[in-house]
Protein backbone atom coordinates (compact mmCIF):
# COMPACT_ATOMS: atom_id res chain seq x y z
CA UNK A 1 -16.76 12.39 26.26
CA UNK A 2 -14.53 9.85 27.59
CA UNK A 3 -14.39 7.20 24.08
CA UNK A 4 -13.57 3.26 25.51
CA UNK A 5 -10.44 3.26 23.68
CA UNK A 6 -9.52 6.08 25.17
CA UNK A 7 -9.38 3.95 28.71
CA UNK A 8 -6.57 1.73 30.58
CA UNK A 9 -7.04 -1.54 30.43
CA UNK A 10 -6.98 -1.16 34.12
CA UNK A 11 -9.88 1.27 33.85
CA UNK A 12 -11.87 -0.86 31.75
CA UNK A 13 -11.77 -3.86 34.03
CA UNK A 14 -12.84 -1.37 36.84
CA UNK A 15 -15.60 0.16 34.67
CA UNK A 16 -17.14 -3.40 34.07
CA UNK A 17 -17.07 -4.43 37.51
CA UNK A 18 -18.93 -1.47 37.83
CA UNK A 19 -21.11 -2.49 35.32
CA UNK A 20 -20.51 0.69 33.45
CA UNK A 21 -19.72 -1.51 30.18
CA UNK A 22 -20.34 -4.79 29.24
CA UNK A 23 -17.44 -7.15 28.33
CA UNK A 24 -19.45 -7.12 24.81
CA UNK A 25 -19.73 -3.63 24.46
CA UNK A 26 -15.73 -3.45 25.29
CA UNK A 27 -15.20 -6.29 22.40
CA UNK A 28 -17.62 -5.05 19.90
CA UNK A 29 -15.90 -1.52 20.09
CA UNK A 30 -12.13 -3.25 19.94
CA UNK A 31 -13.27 -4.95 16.77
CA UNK A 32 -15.15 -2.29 15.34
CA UNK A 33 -11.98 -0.23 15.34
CA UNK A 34 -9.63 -3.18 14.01
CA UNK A 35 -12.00 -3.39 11.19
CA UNK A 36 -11.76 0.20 10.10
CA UNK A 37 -8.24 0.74 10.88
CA UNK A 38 -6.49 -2.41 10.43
CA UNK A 39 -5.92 -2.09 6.85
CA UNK A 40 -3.90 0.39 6.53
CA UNK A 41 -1.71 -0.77 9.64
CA UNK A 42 -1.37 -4.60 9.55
CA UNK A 43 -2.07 -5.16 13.04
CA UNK A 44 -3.56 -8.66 12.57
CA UNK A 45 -3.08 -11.90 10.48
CA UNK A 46 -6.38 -13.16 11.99
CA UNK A 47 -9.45 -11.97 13.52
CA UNK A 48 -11.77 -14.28 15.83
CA UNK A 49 -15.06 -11.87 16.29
CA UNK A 50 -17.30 -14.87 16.93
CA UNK A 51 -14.66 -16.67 19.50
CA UNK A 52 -14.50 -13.34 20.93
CA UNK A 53 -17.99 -12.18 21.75
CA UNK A 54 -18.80 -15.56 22.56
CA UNK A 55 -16.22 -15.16 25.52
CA UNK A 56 -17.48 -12.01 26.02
CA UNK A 57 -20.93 -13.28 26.67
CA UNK A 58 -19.80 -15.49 29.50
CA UNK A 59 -18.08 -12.40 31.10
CA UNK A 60 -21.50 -11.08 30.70
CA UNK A 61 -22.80 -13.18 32.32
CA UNK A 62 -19.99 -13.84 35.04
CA UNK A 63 -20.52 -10.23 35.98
CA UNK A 64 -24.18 -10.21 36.26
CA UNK A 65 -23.95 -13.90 38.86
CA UNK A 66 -21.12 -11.61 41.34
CA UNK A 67 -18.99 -12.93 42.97
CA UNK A 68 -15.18 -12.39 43.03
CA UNK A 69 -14.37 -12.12 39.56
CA UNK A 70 -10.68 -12.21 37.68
CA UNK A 71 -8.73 -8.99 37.74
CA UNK A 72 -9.27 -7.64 34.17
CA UNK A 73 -12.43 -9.39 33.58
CA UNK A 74 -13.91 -8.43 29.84
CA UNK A 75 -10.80 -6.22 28.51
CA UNK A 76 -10.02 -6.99 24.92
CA UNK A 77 -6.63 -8.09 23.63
CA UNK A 78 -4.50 -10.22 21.55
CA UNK A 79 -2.09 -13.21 20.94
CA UNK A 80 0.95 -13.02 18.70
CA UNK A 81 0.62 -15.13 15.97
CA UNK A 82 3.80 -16.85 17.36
CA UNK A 83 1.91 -18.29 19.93
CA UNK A 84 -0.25 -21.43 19.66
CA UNK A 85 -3.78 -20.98 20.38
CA UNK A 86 -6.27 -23.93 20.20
CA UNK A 87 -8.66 -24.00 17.65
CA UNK A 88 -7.23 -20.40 16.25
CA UNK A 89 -4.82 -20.65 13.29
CA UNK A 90 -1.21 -19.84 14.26
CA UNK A 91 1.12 -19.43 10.85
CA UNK A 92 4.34 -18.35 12.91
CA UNK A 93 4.13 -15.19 10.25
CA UNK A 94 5.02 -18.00 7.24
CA UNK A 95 2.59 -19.44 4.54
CA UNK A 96 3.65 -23.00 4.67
CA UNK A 97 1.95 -22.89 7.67
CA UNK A 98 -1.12 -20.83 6.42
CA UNK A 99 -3.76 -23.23 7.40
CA UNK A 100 -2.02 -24.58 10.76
CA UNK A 101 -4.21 -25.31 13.75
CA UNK A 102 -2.92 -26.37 16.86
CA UNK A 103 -4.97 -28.41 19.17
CA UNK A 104 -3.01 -26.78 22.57
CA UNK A 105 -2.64 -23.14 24.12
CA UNK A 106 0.92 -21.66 24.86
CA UNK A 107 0.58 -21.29 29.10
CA UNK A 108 0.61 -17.73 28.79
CA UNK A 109 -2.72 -18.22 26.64
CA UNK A 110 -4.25 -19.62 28.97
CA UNK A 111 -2.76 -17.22 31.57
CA UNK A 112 -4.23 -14.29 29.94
CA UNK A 113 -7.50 -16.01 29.73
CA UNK A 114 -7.64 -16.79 33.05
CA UNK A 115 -7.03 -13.39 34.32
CA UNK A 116 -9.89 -12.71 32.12
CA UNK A 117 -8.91 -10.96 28.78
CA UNK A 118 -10.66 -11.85 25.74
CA UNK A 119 -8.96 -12.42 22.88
CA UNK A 120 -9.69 -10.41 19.31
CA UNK A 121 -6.96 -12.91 17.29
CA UNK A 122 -3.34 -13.05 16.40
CA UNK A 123 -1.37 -10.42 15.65
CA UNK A 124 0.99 -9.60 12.58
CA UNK A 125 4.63 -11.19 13.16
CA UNK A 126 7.77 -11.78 10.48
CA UNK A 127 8.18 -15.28 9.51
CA UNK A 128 9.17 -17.31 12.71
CA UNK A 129 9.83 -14.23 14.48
CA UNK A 130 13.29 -14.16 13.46
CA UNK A 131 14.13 -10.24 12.15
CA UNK A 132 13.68 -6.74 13.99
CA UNK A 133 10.78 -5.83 11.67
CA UNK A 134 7.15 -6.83 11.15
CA UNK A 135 6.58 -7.93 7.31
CA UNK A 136 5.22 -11.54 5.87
CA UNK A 137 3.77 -12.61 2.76
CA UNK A 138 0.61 -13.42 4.35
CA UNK A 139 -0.77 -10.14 5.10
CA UNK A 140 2.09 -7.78 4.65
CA UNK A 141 3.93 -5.39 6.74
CA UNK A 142 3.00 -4.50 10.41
CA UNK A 143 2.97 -0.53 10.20
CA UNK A 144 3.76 2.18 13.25
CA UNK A 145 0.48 4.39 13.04
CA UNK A 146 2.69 7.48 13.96
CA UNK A 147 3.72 6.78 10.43
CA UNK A 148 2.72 4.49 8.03
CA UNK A 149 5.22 4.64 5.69
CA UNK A 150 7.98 2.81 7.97
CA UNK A 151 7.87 -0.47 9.72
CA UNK A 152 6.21 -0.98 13.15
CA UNK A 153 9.83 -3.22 14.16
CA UNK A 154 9.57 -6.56 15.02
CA UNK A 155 9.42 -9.40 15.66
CA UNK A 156 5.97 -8.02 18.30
CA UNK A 157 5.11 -5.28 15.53
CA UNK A 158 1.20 -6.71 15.12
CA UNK A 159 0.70 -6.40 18.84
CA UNK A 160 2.53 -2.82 19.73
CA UNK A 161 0.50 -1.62 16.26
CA UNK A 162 -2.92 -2.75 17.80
CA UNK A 163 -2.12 -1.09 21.32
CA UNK A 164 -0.77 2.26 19.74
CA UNK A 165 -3.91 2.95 17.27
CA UNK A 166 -5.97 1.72 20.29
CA UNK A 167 -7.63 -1.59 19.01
CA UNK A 168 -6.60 -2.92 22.39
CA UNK A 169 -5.26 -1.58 25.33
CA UNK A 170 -2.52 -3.88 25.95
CA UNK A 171 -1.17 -6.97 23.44
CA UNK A 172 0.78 -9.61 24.52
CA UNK A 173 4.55 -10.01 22.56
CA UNK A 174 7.53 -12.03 22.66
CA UNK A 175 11.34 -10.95 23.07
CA UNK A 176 14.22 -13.42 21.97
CA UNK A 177 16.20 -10.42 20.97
CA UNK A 178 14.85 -7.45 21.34
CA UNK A 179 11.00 -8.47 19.90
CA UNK A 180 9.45 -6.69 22.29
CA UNK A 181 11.43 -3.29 23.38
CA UNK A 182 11.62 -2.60 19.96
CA UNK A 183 8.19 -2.47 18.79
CA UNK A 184 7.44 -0.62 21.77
CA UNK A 185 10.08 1.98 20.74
CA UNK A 186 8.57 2.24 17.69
CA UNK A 187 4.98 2.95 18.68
CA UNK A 188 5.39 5.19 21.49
CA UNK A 189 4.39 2.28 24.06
CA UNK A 190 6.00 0.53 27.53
CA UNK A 191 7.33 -2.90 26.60
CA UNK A 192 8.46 -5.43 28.94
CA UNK A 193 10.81 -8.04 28.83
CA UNK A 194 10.53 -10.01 31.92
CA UNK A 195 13.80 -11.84 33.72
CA UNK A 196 14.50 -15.36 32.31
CA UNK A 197 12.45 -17.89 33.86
CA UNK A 198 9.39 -15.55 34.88
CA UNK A 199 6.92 -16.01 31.81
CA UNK A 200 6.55 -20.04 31.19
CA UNK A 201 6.81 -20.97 27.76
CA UNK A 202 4.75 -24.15 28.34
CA UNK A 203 4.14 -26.68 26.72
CA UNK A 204 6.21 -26.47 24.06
CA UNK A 205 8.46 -23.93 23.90
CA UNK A 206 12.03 -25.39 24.53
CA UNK A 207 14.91 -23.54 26.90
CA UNK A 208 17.95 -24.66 24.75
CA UNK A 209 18.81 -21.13 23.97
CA UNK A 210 17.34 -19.63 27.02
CA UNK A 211 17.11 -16.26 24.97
CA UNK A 212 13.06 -15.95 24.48
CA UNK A 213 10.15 -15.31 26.73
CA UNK A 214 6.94 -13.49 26.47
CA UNK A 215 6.02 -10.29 28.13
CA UNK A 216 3.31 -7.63 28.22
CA UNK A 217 2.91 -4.29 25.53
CA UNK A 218 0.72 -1.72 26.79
CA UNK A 219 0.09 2.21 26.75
CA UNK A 220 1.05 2.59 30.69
CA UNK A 221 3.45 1.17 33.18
CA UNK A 222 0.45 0.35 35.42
CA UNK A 223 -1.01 -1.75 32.80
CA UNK A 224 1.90 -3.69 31.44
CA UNK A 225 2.55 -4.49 35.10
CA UNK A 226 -0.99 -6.31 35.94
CA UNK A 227 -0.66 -7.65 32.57
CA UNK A 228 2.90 -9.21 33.41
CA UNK A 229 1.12 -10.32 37.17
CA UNK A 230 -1.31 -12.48 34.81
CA UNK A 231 1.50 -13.72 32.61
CA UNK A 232 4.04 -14.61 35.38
CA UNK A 233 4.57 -18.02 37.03
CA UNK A 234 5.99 -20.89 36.24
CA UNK A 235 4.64 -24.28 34.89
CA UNK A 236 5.72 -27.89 36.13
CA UNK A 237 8.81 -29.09 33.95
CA UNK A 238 10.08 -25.55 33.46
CA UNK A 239 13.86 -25.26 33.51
CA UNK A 240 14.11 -22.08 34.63
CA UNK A 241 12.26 -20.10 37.05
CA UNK A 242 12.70 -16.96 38.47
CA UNK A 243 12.26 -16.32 42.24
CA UNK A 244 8.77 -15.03 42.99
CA UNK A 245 7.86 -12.15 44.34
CA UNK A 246 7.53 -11.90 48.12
CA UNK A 247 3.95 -13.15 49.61
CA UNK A 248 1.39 -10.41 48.97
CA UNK A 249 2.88 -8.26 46.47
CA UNK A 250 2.41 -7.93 43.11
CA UNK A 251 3.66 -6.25 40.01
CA UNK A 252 1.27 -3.91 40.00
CA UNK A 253 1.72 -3.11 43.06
CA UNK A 254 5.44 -2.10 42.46
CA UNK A 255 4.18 0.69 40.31
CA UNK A 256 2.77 2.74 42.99
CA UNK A 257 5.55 2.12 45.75
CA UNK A 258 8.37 4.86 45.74
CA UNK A 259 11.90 4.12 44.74
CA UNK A 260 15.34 5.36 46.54
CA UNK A 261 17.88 7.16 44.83
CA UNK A 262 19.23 4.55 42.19
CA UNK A 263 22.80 4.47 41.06
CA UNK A 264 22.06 3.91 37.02
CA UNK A 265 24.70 3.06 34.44
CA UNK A 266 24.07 4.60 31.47
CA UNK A 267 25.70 2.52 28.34
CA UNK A 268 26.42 2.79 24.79
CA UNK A 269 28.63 -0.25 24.21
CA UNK A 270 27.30 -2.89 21.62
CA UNK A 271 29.14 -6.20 20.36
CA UNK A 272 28.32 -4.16 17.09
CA UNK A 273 31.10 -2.71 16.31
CA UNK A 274 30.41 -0.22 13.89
CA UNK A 275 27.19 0.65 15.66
CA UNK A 276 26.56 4.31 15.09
CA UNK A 277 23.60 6.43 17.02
CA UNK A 278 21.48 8.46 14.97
CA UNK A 279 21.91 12.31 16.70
CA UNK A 280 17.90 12.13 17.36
CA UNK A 281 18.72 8.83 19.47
CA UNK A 282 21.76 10.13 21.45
CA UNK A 283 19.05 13.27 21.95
CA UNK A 284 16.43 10.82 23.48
CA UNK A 285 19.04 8.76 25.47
CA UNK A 286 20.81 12.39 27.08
CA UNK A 287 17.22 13.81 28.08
CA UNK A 288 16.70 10.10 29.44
CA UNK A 289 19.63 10.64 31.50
CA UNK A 290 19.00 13.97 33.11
CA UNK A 291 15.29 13.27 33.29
CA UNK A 292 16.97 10.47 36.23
CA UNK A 293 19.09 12.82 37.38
CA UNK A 294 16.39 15.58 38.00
CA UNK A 295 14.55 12.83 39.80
CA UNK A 296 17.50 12.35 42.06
CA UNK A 297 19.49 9.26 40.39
CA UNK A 298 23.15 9.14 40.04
CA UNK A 299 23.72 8.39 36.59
CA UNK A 300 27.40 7.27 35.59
CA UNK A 301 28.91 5.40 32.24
CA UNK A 302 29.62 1.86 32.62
CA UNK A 303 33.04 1.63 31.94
CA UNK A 304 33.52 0.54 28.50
CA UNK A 305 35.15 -3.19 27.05
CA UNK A 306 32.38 -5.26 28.38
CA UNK A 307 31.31 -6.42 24.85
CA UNK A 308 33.18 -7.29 22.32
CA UNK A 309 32.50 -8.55 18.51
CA UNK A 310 33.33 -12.46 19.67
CA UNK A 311 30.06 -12.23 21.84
CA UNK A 312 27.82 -11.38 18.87
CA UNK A 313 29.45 -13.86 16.88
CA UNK A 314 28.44 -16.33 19.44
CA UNK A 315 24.76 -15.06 19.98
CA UNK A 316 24.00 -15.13 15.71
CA UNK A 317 25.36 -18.90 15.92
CA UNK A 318 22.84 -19.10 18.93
CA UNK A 319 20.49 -17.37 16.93
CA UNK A 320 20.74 -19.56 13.56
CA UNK A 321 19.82 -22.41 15.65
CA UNK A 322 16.51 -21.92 15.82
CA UNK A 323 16.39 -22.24 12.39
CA UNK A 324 16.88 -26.12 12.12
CA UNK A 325 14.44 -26.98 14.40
CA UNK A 326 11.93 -25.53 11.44
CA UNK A 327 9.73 -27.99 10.57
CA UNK A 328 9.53 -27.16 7.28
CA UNK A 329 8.92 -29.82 4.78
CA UNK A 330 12.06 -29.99 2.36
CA UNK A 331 10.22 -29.55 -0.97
CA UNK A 332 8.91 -26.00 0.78
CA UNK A 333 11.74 -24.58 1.86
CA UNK A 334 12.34 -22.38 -1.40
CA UNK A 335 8.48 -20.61 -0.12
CA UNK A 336 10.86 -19.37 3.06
CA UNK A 337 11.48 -15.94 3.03
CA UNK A 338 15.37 -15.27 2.29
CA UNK A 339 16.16 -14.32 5.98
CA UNK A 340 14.68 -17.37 6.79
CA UNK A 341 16.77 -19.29 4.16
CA UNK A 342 20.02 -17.70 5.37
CA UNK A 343 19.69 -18.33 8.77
CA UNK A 344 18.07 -21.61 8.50
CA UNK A 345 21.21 -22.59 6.39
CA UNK A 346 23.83 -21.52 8.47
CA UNK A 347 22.22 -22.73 11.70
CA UNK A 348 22.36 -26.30 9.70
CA UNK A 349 25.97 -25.98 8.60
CA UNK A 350 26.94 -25.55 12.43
CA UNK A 351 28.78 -28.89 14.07
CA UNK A 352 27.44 -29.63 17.33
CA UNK A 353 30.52 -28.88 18.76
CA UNK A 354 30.49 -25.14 17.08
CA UNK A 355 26.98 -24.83 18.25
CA UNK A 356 27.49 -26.04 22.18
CA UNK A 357 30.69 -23.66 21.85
CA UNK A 358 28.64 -20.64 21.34
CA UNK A 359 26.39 -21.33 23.74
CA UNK A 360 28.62 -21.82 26.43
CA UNK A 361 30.31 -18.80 25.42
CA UNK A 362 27.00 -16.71 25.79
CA UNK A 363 26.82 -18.81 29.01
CA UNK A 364 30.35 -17.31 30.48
CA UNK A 365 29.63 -13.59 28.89
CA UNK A 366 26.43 -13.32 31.27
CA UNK A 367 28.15 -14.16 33.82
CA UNK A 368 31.10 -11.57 33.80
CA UNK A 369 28.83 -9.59 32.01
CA UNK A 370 26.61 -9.48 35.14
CA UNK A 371 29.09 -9.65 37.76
CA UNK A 372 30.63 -6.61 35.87
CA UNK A 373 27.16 -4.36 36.70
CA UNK A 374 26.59 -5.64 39.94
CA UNK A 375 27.16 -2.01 41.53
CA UNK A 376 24.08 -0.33 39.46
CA UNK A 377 20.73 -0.95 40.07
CA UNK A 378 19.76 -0.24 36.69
CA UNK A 379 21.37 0.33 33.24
CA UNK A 380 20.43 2.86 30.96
CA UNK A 381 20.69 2.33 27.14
CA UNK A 382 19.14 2.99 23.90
CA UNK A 383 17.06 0.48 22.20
CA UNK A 384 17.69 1.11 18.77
CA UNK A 385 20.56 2.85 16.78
CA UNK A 386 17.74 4.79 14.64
CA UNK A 387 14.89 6.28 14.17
CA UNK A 388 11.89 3.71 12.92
CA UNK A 389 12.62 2.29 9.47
CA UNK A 390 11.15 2.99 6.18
CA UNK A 391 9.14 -0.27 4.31
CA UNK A 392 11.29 -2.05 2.21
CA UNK A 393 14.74 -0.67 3.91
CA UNK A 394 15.92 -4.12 5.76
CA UNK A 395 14.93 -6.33 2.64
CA UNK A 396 13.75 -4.45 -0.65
CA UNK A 397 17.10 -6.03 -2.50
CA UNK A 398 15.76 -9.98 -1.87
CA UNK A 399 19.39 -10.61 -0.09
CA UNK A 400 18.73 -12.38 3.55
CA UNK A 401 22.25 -11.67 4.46
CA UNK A 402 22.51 -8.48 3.75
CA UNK A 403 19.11 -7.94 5.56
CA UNK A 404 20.76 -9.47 8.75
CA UNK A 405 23.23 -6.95 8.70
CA UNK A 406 21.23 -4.01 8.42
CA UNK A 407 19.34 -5.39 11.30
CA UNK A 408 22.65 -5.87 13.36
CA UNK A 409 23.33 -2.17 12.37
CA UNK A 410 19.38 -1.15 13.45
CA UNK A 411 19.33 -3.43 16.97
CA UNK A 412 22.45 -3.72 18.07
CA UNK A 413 21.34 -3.41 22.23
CA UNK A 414 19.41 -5.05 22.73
CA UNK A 415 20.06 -8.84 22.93
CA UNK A 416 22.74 -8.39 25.09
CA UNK A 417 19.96 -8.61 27.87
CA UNK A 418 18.27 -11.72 26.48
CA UNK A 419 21.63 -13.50 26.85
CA UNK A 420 21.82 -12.27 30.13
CA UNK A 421 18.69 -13.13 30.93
CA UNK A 422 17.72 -9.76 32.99
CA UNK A 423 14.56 -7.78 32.88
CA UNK A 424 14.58 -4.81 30.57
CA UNK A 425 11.90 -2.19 29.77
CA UNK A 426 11.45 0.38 26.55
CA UNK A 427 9.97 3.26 27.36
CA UNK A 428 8.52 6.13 25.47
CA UNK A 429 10.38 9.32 26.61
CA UNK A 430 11.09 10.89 23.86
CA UNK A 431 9.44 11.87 20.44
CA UNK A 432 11.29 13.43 17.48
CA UNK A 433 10.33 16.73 15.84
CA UNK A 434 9.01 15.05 13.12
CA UNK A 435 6.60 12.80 15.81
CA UNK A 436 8.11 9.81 15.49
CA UNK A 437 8.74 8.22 19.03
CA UNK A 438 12.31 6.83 20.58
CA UNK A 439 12.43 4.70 23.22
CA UNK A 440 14.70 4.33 26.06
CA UNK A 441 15.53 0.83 27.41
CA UNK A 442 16.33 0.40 31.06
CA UNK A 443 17.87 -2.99 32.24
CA UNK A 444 17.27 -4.53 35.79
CA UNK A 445 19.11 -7.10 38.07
CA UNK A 446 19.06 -10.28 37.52
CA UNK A 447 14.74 -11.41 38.53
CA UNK A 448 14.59 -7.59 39.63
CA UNK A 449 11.20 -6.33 37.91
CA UNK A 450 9.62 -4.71 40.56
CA UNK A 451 12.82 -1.79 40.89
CA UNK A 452 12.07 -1.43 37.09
CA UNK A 453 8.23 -1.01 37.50
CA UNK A 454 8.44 1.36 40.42
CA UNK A 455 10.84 3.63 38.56
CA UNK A 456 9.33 3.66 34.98
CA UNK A 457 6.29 4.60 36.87
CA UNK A 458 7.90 7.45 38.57
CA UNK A 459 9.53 8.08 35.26
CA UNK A 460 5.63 8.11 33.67
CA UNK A 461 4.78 10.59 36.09
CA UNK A 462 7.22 13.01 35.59
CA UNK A 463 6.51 12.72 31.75
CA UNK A 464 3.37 11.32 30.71
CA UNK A 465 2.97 9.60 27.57
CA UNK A 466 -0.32 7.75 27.75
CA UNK A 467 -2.70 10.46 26.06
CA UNK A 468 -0.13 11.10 23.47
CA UNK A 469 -1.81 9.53 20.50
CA UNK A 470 -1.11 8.90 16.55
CA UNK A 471 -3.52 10.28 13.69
CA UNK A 472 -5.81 7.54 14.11
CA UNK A 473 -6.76 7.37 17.44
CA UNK A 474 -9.95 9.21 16.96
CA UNK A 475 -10.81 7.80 13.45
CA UNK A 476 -13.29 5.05 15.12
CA UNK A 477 -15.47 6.64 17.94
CA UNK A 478 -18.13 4.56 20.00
CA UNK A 479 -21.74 5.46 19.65
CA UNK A 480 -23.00 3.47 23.14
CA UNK A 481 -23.45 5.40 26.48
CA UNK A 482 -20.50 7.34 27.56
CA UNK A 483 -18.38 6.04 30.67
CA UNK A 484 -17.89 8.20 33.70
């Protein structure tokens, strides 16, 4: 019997316009299995079951008037706790802000809504989103259900948790360095970063480093591309847009067109330099490669010297910026976590002339960087240098420095593409012996999702991943009428 976690969130909005489940049932399921699972994972920092069958009521009862109704009507979800979401308490993973309520939505809040998802709550992020890995003294670590003894990565880990034990079929995330792709490595999910410019981050989020946007974790290219066609557009007073797509066509829509024979750089480079691949990634990334080739890509190596140590020392002064514009009270900044101290403190010791430096040198590297690639259509690269983490391994010694390194050492590919400012995808080719999944990152043009979509979904077909599932995917069943 076909369980309601076991469906698409495409398949779910189909089955209630059908009226072969309620919105409510939908929701009551999704929360029935975040309360007997989430404890053990640390998907969420906050639930919202009354906010959420109350919404789900009004699909209820949007469905029974008819009518043209939004395109995924009644399917349950979630916000990253990084977001602001009126009336919900967002603590940006930190406890200073414990009891924060903000009185506005983030755009892509209201997006989601729109398109008619129904939030469950916020999900589990590190304190102001800043390292690889999911953990917080509010509630803990975020933890991959494949195995719950290492971290779910970060900073997205809450949402890519929820979507892999199947609390939700898709979560929204955020990616200002790798935030979403590597969660979705993690957890055996697709994750997308969209281009710069295509996600708003209205009406607060700033564009002075031009590095983060939010973007769509799901269990199937077909879902995190209607989720990304609910997310996309821009808002008035955006800096940056990214062309639309052509009248007509949607993301979605790129999934089930067919794709020409690609020319695909694969690359191993990283401003890291002593960036070393663990032999179970450089396994994952070689069956990536002649999985493409079987398909009937070329697949060549970019030639090497593109990236060089200067241009991560120019994206971690970038990066340390965010931290001063913390606002932190100055009698609570010793409750920061210590990767929060250090970065805070040296993105506060930088002159405004170091600062504007790096960021005009990030600037200039994106441009030869991308002018560099032009003649591939897509790059091929690994997302992380290892397999997923154990708890404690970026932090257990209390030393926020040293805990930046180790996270330099763990991510060291993907940012490259948030300076850039192209679209990149993780998906989830490859699992190790031991059944922990690897994903494989593949980087677009400049604004091009749609060759992306189209070729992870070929990609999906010629290896399905979406009924792969961890231990606790059948833990929580539903008792209600079956669907189909």
């Amino acid at each position: 019997m076909t369980q309601l976690h076991d469906l698409t969130a495409l398949e779910q909005a189909a089955a209630v316009r059908a009226r072969e489940v309620s919105p409510t049932e939908l929701v009551r399921h999704a929360l029935a299995r975040v309360e007997a699972l989430d404890a053990g994972l640390g998907a969420f920092v906050t639930v919202t079951p009354e906010r959420a069958l109350a919404a789900a009521a009004a699909a209820d009862a949007r469905v029974l008037r008819g009518g043209e109704l939004p395109p995924l009507l009644g399917v349950p979800t979630a916000i990253k706790d990084l977001n602001n979401t009126a009336g919900v308490r967002t603590t940006f993973g930190c406890p200073v802000f414990a009891d924060f309520v903000p009185t506005v939505d983030d755009a892509v809040v209201t997006a989601l809504a729109a398109a008619g998802t129904i939030s469950l709550g916020k999900t589990n992020t590190p304190e102001f989103g800043f390292p690889c890995y999911t953990d917080n003294a509010l509630v803990g670590p975020a933890r991959t259900p494949w195995d719950p003894a290492r971290l779910a990565g970060g900073s997205s880990g809450g949402a890519a948790v929820a979507v892999a034990a199947g609390m939700v079929p898709f979560a929204q995330g955020s990616d200002g360095g790798g935030s979403i792709r590597i969660p979705a490595s993690v957890n055996g999910l697709v994750g997308i970063k969209p281009a710069r410019g295509r996600v708003s981050n209205a009406p607060l989020g700033a564009d002075v480093t031009g590095l983060g946007t939010n973007g769509p974790l799901a269990r199937t290219v077909r879902d995190a591309a209607a989720v990304l066609d609910a997310m996309a557009g821009p808002v008035t007073g955006d800096a940056t847009w990214a062309p639309p797509l052509p009248p007509g066509e949607t993301f979605l829509g790129c999934a089930d067109r067919p794709v020409g024979r690609l020319r695909i750089g694969r690359t191993v480079e990283s401003p890291m330099p002593d960036a070393v691949l663990d032999p179970e990634v450089v396994e994952a990334l070689d069956d990536a490669g002649r999985l493409l080739e079987d398909l009937g890509h070329e697949v060549v190596d970019v030639p090497p010297g593109l990236l060089t140590p200067d241009v991560l020392a120019a994206f971690e002064r970038v990066w340390s910026l965010s931290g001063t514009l913390l606002p932190v009270p100055a009698d609570r900044v010793r409750e920061l976590r210590p990767l929060t101290r250090e970065l805070r403190g040296r993105g506060l010791a930088l002159s405004a002339r170091a600062a504007m430096e790096a960021l005009t040198a990030l600037r200039l590297f994106a441009r030869r960087f991308i002018a560099a690639t032009a003649d591939f259509d897509v790059l091929l690269a690994p997302v992380t240098t290892m397999t997923p983490r154990p708890l404690g391994w970026f932090d257990a010694d209390g030393d926020g420095a040293a805990d930046f390194e180790r996270q330099k050492r763990y991510a060291a590919f993907t940012a490259v593409y948030n300076v850039t400012g192209q679209p990149a995808v993780s998906l989830p080719l490859w699992w190790t012996d031991g059944g922990l999944p690897i994903g494989t990152m593949l980087v677009g043009r400049p604004a091009d999702e749609a060759t992306l979509i189209a070729l992870s979904a070929r990609l999906e077909e010629a290896r399905p991943w979406s009924r792969r599932h961890p231990p606790q995917w059948d833990a929580h069943r539903w008792t209600g009428t079956p669907v189909g």
